[in-house]
N, C-alpha and C. Protein backbone atom coordinates (compact mmCIF):
# COMPACT_ATOMS: atom_id res chain seq x y z
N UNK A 1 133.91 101.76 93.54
CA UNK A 1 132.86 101.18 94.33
C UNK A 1 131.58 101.22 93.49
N UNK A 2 130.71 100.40 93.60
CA UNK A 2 129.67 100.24 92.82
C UNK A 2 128.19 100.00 94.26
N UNK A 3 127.32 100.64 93.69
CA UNK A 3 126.08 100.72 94.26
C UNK A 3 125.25 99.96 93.51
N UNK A 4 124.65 98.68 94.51
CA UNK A 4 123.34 98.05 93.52
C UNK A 4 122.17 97.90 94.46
N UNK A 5 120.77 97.69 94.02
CA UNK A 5 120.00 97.14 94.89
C UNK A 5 118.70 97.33 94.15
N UNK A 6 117.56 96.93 94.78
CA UNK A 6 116.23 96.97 94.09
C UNK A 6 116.05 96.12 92.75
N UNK A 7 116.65 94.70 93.22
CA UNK A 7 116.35 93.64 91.99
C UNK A 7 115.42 93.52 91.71
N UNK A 8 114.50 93.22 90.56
CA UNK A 8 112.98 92.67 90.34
C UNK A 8 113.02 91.40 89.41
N UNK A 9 112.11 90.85 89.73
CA UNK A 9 111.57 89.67 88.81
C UNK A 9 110.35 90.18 87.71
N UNK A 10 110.43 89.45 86.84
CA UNK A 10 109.80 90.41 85.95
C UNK A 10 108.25 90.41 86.43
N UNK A 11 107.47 90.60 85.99
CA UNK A 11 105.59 90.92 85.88
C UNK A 11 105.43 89.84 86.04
N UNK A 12 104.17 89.05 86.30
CA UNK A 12 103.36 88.26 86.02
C UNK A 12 102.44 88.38 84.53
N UNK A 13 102.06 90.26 84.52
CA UNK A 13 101.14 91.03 83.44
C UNK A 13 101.33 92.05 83.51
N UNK A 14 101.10 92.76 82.63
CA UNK A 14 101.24 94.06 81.86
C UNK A 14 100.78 94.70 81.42
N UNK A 15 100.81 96.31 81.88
CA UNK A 15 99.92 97.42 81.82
C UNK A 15 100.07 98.36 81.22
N UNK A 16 100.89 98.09 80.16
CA UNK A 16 101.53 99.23 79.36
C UNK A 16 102.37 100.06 79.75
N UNK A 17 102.96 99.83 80.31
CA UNK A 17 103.98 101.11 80.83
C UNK A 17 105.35 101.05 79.75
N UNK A 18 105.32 101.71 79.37
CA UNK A 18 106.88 102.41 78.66
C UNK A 18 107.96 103.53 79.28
N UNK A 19 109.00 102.91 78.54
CA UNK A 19 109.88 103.95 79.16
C UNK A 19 110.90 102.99 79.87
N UNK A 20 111.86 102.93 80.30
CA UNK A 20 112.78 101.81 81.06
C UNK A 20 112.48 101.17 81.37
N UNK A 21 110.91 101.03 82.49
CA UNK A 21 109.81 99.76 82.75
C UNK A 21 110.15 98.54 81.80
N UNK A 22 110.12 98.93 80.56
CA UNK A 22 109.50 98.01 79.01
C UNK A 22 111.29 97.30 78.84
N UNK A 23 112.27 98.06 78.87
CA UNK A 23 113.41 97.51 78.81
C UNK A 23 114.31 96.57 79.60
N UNK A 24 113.77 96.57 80.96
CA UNK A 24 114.54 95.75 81.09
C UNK A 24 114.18 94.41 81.30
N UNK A 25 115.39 93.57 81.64
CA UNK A 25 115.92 92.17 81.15
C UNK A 25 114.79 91.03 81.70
N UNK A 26 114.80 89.96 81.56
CA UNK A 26 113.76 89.10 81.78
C UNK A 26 114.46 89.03 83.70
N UNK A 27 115.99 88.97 83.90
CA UNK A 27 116.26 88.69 85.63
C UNK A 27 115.73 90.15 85.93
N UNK A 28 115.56 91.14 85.67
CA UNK A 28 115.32 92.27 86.21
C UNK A 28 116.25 93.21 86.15
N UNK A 29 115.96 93.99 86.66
CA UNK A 29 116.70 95.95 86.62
C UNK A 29 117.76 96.11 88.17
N UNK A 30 118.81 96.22 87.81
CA UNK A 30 119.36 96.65 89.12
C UNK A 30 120.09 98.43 88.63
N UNK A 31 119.73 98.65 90.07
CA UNK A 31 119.98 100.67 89.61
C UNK A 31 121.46 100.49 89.81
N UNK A 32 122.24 101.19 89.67
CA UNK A 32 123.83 101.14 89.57
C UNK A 32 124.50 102.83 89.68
N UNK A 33 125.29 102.84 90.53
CA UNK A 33 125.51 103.78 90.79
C UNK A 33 127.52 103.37 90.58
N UNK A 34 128.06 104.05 89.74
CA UNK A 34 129.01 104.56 90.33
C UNK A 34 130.39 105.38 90.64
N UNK A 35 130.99 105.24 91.71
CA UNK A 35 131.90 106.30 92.40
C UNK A 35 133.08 106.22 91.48
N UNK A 36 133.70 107.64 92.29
CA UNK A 36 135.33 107.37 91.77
C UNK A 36 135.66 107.93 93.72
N UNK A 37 136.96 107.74 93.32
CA UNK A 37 137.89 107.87 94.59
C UNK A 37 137.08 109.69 95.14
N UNK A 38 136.92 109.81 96.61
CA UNK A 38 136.67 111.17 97.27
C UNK A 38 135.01 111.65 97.10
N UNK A 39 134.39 111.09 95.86
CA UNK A 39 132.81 111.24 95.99
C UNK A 39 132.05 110.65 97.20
N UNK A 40 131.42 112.05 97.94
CA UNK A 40 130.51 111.38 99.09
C UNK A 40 129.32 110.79 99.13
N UNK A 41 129.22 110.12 100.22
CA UNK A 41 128.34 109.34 100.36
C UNK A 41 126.65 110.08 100.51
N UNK A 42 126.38 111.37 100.51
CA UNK A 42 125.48 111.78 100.32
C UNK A 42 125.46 111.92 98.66
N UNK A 43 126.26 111.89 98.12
CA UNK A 43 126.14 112.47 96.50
C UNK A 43 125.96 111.16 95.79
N UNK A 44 126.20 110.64 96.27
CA UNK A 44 125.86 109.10 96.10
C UNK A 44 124.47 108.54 96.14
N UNK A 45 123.54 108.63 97.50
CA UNK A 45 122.73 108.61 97.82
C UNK A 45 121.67 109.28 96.63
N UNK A 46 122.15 111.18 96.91
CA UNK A 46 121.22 111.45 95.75
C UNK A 46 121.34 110.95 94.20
N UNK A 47 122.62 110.38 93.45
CA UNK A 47 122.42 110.00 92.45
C UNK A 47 121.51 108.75 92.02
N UNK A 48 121.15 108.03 93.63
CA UNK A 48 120.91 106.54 93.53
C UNK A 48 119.72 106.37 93.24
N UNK A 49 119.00 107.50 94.91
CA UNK A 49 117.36 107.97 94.56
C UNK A 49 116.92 108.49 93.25
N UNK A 50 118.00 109.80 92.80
CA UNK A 50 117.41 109.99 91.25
C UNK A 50 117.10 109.02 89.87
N UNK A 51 118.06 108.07 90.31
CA UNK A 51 118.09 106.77 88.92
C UNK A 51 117.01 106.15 89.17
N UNK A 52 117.25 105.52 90.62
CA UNK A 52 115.42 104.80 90.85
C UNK A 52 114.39 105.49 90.50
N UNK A 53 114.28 106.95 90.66
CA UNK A 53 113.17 107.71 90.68
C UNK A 53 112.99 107.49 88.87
N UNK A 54 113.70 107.53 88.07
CA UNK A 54 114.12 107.59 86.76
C UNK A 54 113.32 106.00 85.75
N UNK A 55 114.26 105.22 86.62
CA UNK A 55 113.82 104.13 86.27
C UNK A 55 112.25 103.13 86.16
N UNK A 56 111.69 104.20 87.34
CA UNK A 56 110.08 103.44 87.80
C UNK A 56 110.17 102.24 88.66
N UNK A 57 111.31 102.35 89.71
CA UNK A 57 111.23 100.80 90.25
C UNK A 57 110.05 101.58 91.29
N UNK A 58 110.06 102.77 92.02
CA UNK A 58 109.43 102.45 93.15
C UNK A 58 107.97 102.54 92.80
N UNK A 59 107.46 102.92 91.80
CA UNK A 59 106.31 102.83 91.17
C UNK A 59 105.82 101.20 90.71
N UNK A 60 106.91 100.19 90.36
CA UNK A 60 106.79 99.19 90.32
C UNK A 60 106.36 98.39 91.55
N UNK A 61 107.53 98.90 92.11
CA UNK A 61 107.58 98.06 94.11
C UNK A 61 106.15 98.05 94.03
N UNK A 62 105.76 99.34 94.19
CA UNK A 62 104.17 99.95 94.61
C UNK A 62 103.03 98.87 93.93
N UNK A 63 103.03 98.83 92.60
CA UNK A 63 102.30 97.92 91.86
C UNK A 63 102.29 96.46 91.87
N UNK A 64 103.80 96.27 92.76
CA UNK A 64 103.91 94.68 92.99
C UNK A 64 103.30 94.08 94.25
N UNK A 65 102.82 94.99 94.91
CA UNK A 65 103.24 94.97 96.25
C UNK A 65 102.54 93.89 96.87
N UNK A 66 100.54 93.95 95.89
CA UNK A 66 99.70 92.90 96.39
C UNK A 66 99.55 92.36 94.99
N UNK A 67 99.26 91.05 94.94
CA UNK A 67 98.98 90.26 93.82
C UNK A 67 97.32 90.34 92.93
N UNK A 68 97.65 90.98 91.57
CA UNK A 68 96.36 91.22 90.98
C UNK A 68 96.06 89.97 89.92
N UNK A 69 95.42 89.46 90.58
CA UNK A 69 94.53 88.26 89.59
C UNK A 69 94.45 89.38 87.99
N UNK A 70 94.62 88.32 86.80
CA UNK A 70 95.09 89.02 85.42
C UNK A 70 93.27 89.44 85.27
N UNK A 71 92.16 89.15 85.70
CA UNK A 71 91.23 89.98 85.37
C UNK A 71 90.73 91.18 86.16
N UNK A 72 91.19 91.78 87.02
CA UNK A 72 91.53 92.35 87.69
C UNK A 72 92.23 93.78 87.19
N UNK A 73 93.31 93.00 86.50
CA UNK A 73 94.52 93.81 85.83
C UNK A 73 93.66 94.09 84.36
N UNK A 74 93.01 93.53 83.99
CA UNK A 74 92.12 93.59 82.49
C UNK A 74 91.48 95.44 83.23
N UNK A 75 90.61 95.05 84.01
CA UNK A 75 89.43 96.21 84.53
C UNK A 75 90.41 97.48 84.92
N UNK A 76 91.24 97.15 85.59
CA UNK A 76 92.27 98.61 86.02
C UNK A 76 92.58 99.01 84.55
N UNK A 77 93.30 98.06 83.41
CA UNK A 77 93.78 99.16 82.12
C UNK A 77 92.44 99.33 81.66
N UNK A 78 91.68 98.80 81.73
CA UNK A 78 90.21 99.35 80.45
C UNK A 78 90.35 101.03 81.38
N UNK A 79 90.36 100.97 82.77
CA UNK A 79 89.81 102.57 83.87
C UNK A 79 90.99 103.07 83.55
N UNK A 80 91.99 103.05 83.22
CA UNK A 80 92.80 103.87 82.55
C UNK A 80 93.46 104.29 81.55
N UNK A 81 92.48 103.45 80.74
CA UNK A 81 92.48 103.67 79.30
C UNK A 81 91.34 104.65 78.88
N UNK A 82 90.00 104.50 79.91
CA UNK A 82 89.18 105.45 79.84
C UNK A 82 89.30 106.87 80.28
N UNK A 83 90.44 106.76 81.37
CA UNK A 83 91.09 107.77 81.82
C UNK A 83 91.72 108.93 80.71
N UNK A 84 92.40 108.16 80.03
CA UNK A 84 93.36 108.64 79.48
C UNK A 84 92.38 109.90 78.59
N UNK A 85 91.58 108.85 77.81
CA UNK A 85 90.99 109.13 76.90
C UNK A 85 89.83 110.71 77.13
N UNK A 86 89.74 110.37 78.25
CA UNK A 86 88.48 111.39 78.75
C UNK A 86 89.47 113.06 78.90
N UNK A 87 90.85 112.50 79.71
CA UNK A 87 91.87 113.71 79.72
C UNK A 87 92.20 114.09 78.46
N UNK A 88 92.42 113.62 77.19
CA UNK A 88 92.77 113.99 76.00
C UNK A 88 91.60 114.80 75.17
N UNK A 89 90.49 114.07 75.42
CA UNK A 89 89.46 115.02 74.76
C UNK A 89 88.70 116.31 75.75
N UNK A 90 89.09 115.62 76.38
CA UNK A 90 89.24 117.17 77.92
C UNK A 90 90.07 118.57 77.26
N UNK A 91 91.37 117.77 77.02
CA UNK A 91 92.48 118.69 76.27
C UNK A 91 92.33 119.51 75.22
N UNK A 92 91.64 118.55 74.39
CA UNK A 92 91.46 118.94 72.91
C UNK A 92 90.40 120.26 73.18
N UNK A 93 89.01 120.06 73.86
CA UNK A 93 88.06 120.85 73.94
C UNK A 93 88.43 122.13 74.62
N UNK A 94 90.04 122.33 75.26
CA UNK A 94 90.02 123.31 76.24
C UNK A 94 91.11 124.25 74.95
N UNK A 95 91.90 123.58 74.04
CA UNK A 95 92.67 124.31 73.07
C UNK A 95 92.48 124.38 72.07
């Protein structure tokens, strides 16, 4: 038996995200789960949530959810690019 669900279409734009985000296919990511004969349906469940959790779809869902005009999407990475940057030299100054 095979488990699928949580198709996506790809971005409109892009925010840098790496990590499985960046890999998959132009039709999208489906999570895949699967069984052999006597594996339950709760062990199932948790392997399914862990792959999604793995993968970044629901972090995606989340980001898809309302439509960001691409300048929009410009101003959010510059604020978390400034983000980043402010935590790293945060870092540096504390070690």
């Amino acid at each position: 038996m095979i488990w699928q669900g949580l198709a996506l279409a790809p971005a409109p734009f892009h925010l840098g995200t790496a990590g499985a985000a960046a890999e998959r296919t132009k039709e999208g990511a489906v999570a895949e789960i699967r069984l052999e004969e006597g594996d339950s349906v709760e062990r199932a469940l948790k392997q399914f949530r862990r792959k999604v959790q793995k993968e970044g779809l629901f972090s995606e869902l989340r980001r898809r959810r309302h439509y960001l005009k691409p300048s929009a999407a410009r101003v959010l990475k510059a604020q978390l690019a400034r983000r980043r940057k402010k935590r790293r030299k945060l870092a540096a100054a504390i070690a």
